[in-house]
Structures are given as structure tokens and as C-alpha cells.
PDB file of N, CA and C in Angstrom:
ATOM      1  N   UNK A   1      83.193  65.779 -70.486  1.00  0.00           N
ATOM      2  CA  UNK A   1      83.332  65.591 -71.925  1.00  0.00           C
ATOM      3  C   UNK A   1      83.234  66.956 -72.588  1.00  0.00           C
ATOM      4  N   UNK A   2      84.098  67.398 -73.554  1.00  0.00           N
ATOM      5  CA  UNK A   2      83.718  68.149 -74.172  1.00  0.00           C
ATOM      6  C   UNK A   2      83.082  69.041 -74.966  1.00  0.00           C
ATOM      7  N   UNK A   3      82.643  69.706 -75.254  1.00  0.00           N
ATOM      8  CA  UNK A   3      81.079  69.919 -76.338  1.00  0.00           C
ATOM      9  C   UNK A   3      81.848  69.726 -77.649  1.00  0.00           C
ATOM     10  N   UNK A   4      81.014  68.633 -78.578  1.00  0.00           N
ATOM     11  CA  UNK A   4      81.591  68.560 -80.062  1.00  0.00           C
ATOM     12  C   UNK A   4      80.475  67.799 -80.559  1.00  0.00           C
ATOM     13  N   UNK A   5      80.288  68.215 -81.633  1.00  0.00           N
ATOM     14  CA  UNK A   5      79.383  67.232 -82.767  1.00  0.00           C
ATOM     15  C   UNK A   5      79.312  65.589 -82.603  1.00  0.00           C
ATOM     16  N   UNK A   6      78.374  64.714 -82.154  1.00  0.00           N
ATOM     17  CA  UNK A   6      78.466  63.543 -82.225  1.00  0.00           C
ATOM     18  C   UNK A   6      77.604  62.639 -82.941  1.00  0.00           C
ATOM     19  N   UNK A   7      77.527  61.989 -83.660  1.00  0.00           N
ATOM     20  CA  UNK A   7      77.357  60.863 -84.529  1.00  0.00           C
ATOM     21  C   UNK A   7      77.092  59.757 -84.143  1.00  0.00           C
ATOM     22  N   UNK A   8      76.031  59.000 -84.504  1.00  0.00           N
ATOM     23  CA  UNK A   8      75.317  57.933 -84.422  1.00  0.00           C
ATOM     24  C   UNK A   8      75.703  56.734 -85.853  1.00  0.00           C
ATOM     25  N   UNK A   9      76.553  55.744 -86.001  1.00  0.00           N
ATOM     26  CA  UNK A   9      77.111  55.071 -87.223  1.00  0.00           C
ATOM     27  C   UNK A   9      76.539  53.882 -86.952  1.00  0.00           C
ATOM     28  N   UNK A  10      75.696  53.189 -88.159  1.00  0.00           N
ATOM     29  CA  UNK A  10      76.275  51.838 -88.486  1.00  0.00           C
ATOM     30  C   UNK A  10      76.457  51.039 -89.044  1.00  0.00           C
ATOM     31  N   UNK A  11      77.619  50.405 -88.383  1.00  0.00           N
ATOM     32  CA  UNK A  11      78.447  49.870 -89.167  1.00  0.00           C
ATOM     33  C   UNK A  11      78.177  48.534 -89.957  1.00  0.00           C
ATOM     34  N   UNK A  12      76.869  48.322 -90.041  1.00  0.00           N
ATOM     35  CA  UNK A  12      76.363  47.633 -91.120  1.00  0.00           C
ATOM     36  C   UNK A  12      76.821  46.153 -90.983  1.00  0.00           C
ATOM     37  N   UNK A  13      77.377  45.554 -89.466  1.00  0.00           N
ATOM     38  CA  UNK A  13      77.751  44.096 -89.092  1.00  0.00           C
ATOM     39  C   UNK A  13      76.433  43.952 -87.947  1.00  0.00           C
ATOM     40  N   UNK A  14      75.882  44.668 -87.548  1.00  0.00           N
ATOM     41  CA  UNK A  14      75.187  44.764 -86.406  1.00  0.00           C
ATOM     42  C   UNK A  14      75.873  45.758 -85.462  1.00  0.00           C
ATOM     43  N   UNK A  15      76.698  46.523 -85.499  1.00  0.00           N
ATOM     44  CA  UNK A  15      77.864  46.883 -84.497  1.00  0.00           C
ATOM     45  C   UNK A  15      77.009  48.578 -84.941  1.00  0.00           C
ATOM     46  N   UNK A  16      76.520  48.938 -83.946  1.00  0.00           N
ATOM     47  CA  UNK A  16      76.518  50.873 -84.383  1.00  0.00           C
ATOM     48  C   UNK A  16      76.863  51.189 -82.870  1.00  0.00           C
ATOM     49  N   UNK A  17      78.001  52.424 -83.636  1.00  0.00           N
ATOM     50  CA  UNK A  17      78.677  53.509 -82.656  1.00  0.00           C
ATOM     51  C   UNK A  17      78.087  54.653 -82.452  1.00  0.00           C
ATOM     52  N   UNK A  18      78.609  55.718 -80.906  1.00  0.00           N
ATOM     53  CA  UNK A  18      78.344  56.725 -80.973  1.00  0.00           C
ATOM     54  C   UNK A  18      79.696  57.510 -81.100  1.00  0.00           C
ATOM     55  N   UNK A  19      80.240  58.209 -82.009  1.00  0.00           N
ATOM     56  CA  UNK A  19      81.198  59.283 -81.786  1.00  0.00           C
ATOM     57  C   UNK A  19      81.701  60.055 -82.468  1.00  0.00           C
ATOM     58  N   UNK A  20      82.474  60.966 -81.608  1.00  0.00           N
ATOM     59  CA  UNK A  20      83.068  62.357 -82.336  1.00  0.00           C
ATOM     60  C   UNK A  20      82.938  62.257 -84.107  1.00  0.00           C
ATOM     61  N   UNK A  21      81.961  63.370 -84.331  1.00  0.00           N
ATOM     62  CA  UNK A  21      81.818  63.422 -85.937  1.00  0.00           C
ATOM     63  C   UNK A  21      83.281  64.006 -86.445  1.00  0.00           C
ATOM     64  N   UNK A  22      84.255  64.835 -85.700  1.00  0.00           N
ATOM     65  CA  UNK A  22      85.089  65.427 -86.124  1.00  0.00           C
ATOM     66  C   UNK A  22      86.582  65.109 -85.943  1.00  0.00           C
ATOM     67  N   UNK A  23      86.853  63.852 -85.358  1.00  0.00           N
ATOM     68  CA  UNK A  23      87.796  62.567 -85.582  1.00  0.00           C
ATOM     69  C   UNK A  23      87.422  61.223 -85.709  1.00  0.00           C
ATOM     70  N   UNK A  24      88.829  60.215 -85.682  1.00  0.00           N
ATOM     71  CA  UNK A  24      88.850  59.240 -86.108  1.00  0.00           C
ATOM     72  C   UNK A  24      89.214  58.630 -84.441  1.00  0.00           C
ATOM     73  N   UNK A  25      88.816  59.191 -83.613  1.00  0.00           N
ATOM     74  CA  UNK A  25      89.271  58.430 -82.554  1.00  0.00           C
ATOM     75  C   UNK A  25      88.036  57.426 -82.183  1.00  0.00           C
ATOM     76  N   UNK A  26      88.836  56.466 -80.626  1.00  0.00           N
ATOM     77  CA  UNK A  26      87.472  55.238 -80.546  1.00  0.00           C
ATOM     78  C   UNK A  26      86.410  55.498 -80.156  1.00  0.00           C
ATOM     79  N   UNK A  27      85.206  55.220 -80.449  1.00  0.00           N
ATOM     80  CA  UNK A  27      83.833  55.436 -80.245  1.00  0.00           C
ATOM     81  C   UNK A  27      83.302  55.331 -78.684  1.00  0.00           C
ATOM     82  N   UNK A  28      82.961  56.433 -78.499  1.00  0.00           N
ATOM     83  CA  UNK A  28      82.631  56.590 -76.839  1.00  0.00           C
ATOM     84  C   UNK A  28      81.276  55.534 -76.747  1.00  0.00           C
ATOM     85  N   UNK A  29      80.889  54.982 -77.305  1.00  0.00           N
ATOM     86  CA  UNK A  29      79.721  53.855 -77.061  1.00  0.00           C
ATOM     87  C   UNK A  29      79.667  53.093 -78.588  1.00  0.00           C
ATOM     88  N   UNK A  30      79.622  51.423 -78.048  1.00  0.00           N
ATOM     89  CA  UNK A  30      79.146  50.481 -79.212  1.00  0.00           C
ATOM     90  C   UNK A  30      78.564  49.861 -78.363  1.00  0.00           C
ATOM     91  N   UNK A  31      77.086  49.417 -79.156  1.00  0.00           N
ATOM     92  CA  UNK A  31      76.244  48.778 -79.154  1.00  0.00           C
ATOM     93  C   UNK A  31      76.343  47.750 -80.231  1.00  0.00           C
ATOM     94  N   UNK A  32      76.124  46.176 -80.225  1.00  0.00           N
ATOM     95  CA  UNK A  32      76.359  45.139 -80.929  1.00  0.00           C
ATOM     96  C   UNK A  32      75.385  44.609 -80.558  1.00  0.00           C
ATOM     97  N   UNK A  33      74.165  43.882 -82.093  1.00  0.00           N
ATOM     98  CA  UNK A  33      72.997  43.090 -81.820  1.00  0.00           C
ATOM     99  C   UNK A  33      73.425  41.859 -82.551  1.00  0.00           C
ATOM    100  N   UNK A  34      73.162  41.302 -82.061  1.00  0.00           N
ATOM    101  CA  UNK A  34      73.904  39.645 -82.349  1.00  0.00           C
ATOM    102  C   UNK A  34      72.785  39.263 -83.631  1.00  0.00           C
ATOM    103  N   UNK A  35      72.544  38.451 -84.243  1.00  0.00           N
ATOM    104  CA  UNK A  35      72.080  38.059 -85.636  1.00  0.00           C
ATOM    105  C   UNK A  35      70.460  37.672 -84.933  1.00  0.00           C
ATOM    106  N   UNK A  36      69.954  37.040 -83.864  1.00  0.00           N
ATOM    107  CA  UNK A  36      68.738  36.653 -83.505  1.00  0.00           C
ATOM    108  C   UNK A  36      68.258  38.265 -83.131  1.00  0.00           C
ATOM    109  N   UNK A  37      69.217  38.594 -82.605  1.00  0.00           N
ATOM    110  CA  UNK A  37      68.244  40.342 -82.375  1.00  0.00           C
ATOM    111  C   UNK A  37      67.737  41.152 -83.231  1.00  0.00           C
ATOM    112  N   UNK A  38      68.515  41.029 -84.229  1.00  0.00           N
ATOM    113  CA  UNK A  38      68.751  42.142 -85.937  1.00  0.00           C
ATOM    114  C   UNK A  38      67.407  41.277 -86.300  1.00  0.00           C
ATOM    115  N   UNK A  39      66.684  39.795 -86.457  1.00  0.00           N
ATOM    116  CA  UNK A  39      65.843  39.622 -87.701  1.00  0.00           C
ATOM    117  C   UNK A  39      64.589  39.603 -86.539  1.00  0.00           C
ATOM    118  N   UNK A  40      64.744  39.910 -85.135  1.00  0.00           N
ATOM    119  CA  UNK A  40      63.633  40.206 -84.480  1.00  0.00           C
ATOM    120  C   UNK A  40      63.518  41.597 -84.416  1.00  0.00           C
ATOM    121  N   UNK A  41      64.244  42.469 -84.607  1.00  0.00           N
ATOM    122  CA  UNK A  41      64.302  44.082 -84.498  1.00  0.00           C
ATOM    123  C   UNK A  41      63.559  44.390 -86.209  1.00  0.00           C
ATOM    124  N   UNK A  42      63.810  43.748 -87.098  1.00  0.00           N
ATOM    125  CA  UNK A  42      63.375  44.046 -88.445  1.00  0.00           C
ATOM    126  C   UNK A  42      63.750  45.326 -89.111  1.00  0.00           C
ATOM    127  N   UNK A  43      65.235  45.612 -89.389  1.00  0.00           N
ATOM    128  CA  UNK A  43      65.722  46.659 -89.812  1.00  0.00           C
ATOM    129  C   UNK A  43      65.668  48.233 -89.091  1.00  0.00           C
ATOM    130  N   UNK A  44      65.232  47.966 -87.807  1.00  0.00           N
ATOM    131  CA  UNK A  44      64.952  48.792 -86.790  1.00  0.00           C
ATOM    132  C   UNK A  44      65.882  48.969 -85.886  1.00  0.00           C
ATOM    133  N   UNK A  45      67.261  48.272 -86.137  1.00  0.00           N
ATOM    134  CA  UNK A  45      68.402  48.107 -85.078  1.00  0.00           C
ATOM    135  C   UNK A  45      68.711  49.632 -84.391  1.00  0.00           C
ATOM    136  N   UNK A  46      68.556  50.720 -85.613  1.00  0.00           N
ATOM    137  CA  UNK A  46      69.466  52.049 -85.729  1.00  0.00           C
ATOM    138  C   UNK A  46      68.540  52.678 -84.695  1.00  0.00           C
ATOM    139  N   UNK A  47      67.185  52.806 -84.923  1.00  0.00           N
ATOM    140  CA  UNK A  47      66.569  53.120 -84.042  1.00  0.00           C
ATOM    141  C   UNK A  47      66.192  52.703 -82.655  1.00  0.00           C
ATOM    142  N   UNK A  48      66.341  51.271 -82.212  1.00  0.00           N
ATOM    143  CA  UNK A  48      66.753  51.067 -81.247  1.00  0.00           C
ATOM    144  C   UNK A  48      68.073  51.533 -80.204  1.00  0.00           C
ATOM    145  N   UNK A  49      68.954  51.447 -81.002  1.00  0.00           N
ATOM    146  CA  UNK A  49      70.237  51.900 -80.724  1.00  0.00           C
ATOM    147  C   UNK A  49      70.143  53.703 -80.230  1.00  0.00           C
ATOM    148  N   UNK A  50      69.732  54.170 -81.024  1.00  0.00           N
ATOM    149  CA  UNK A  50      69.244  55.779 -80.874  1.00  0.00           C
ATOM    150  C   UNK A  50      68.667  56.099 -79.195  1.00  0.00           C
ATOM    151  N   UNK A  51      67.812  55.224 -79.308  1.00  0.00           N
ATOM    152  CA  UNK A  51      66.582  54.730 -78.227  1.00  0.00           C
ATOM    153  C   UNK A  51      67.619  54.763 -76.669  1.00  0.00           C
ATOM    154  N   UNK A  52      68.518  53.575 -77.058  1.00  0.00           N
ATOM    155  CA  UNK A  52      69.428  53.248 -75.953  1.00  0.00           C
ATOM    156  C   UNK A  52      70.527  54.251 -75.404  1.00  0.00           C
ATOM    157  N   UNK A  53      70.935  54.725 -76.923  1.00  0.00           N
ATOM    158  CA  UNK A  53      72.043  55.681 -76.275  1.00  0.00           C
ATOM    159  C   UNK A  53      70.937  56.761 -75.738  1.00  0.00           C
ATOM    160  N   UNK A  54      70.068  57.447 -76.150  1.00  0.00           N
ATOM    161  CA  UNK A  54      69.502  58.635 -75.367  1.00  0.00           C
ATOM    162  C   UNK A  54      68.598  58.292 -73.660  1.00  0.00           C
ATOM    163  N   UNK A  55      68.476  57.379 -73.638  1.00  0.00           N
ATOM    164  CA  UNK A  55      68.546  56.708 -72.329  1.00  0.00           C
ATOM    165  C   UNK A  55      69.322  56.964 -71.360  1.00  0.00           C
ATOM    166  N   UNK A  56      70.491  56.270 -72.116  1.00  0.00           N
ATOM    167  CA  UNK A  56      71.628  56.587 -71.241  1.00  0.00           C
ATOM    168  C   UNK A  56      72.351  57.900 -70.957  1.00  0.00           C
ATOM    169  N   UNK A  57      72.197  58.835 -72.195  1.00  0.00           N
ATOM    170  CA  UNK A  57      72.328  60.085 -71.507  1.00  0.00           C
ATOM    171  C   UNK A  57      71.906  60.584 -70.480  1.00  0.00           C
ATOM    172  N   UNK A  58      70.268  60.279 -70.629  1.00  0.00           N
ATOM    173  CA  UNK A  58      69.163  61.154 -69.934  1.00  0.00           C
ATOM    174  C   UNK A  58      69.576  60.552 -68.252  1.00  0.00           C
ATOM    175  N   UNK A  59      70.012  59.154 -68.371  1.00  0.00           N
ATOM    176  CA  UNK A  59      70.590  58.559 -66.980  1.00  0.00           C
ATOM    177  C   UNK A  59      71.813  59.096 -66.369  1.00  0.00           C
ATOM    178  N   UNK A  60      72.731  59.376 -67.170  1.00  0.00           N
ATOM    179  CA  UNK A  60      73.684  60.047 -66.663  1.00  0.00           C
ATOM    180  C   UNK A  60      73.694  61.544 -66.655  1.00  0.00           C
ATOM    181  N   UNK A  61      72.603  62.259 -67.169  1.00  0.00           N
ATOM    182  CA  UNK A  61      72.548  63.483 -66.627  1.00  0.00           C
ATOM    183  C   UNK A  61      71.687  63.641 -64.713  1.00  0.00           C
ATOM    184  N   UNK A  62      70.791  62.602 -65.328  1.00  0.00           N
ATOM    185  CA  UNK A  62      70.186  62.344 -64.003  1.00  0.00           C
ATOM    186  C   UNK A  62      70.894  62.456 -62.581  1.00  0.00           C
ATOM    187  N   UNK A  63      71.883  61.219 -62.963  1.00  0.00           N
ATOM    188  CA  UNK A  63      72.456  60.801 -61.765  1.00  0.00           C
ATOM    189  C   UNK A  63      73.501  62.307 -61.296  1.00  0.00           C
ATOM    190  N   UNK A  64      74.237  62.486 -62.587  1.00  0.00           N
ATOM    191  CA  UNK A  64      74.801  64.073 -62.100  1.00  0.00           C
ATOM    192  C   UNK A  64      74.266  65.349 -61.013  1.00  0.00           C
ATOM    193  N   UNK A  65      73.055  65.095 -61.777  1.00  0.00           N
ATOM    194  CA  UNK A  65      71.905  66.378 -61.068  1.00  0.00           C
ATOM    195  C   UNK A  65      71.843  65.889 -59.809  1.00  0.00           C
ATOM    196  N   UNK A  66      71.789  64.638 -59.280  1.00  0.00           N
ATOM    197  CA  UNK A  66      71.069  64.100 -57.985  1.00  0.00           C
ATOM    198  C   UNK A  66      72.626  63.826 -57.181  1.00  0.00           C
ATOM    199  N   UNK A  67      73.984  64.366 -57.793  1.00  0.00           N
ATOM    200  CA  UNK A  67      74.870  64.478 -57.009  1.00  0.00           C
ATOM    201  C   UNK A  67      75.174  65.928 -56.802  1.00  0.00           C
ATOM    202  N   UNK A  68      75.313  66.421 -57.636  1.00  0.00           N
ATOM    203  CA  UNK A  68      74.935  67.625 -57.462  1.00  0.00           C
ATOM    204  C   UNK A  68      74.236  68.510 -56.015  1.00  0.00           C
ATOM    205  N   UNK A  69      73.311  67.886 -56.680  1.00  0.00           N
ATOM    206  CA  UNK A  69      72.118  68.092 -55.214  1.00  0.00           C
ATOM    207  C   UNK A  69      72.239  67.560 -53.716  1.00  0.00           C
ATOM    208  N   UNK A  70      72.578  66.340 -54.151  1.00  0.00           N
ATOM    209  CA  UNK A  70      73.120  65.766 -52.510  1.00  0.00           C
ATOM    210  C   UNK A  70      74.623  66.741 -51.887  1.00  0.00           C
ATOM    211  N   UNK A  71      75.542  67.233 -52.797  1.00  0.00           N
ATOM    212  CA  UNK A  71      76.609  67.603 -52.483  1.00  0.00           C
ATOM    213  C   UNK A  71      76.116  69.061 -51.498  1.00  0.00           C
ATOM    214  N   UNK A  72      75.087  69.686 -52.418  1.00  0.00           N
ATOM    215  CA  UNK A  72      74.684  71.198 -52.054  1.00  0.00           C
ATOM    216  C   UNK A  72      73.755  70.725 -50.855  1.00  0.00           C
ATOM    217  N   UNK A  73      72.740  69.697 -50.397  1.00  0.00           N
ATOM    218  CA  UNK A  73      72.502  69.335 -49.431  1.00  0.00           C
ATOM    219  C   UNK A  73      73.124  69.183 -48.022  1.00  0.00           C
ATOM    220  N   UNK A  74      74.115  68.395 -48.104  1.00  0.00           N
ATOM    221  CA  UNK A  74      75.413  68.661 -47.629  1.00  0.00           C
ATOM    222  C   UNK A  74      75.919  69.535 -46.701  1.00  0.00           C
ATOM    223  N   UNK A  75      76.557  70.734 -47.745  1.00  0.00           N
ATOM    224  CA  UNK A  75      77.142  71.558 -47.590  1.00  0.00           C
ATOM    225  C   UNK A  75      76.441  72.600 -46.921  1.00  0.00           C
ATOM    226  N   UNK A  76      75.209  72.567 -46.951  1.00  0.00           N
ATOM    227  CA  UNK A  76      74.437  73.775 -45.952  1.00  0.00           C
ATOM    228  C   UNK A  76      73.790  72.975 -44.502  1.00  0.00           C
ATOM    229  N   UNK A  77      74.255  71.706 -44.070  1.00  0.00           N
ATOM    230  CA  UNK A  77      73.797  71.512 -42.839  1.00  0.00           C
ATOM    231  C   UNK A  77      74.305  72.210 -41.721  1.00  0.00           C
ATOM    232  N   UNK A  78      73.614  72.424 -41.509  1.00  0.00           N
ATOM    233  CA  UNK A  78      73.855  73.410 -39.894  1.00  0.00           C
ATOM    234  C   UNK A  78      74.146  72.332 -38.746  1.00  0.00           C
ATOM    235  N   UNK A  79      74.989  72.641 -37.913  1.00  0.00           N
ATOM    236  CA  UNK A  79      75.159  71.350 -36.931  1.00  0.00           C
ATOM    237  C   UNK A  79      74.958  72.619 -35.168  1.00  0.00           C
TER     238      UNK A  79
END
């Protein structure tokens, strides 16, 4: 992915996106809380949502690093 400004929206149905602050293209992540979630979350959706997407970063940097690592593991076995 590119490096660019990204944005956290929402869209005020229950529906908040994550994406590019600097187009109109489709949102690299939506999250949708259905109407029983929104009046158990108590106006807290955005921050949940926040919660989730940085999760999932922190998971997919993870998993990167730990391929990464297995690859360079790898590559220096001596046989």
C-alpha cells in the first residue's frame, strides 16, 4: 500500500470507513454495527471501530514481520 493520509469516517447509518483522505475512491475497510450493537455500544461505535481497525493493522504488520523472518530463516540454512 502506499504511504498517504488515511481517514477514519462515519457515515452516520452505523457504517464507518477507513480511507484515502485524498480521494474519492472505495474505502479500504467498512465496518457496519447493526442497530442492537449501536444502542449497546452507547455512542461509542467510532471508537470501537478505531479500536478494530488498529488491531488489525497491528495484525497485519505482525504477520508480515513473522514472514519476513521465517523467509530470512530459511534462506541461511546450511545443509
Amino acid at each position: 500500500m502506499s504511504a498517504s493520509l488515511l481517514e477514519i469516517v462515519d457515515l452516520g447509518d452505523g457504517e464507518i470507513v477507513l480511507q484515502r483522505a485524498d480521494d474519492d475512491s472505495e474505502p479500504l475497510v467498512t465496518i457496519r454495527f447493526s442497530d442492537e450493537s449501536r444502542i449497546y455500544m452507547m455512542d461509542n461505535g467510532l471508537e470501537v471501530a478505531k479500536a478494530m481497525i488498529q488491531a488489525g493493522i497491528q495484525a497485519a504488520a505482525a504477520i508480515a514481520e513473522q514472514e519476513t523472518s521465517e523467509e530470512t530463516t530459511v534462506s541461511r540454512m546450511l545443509h
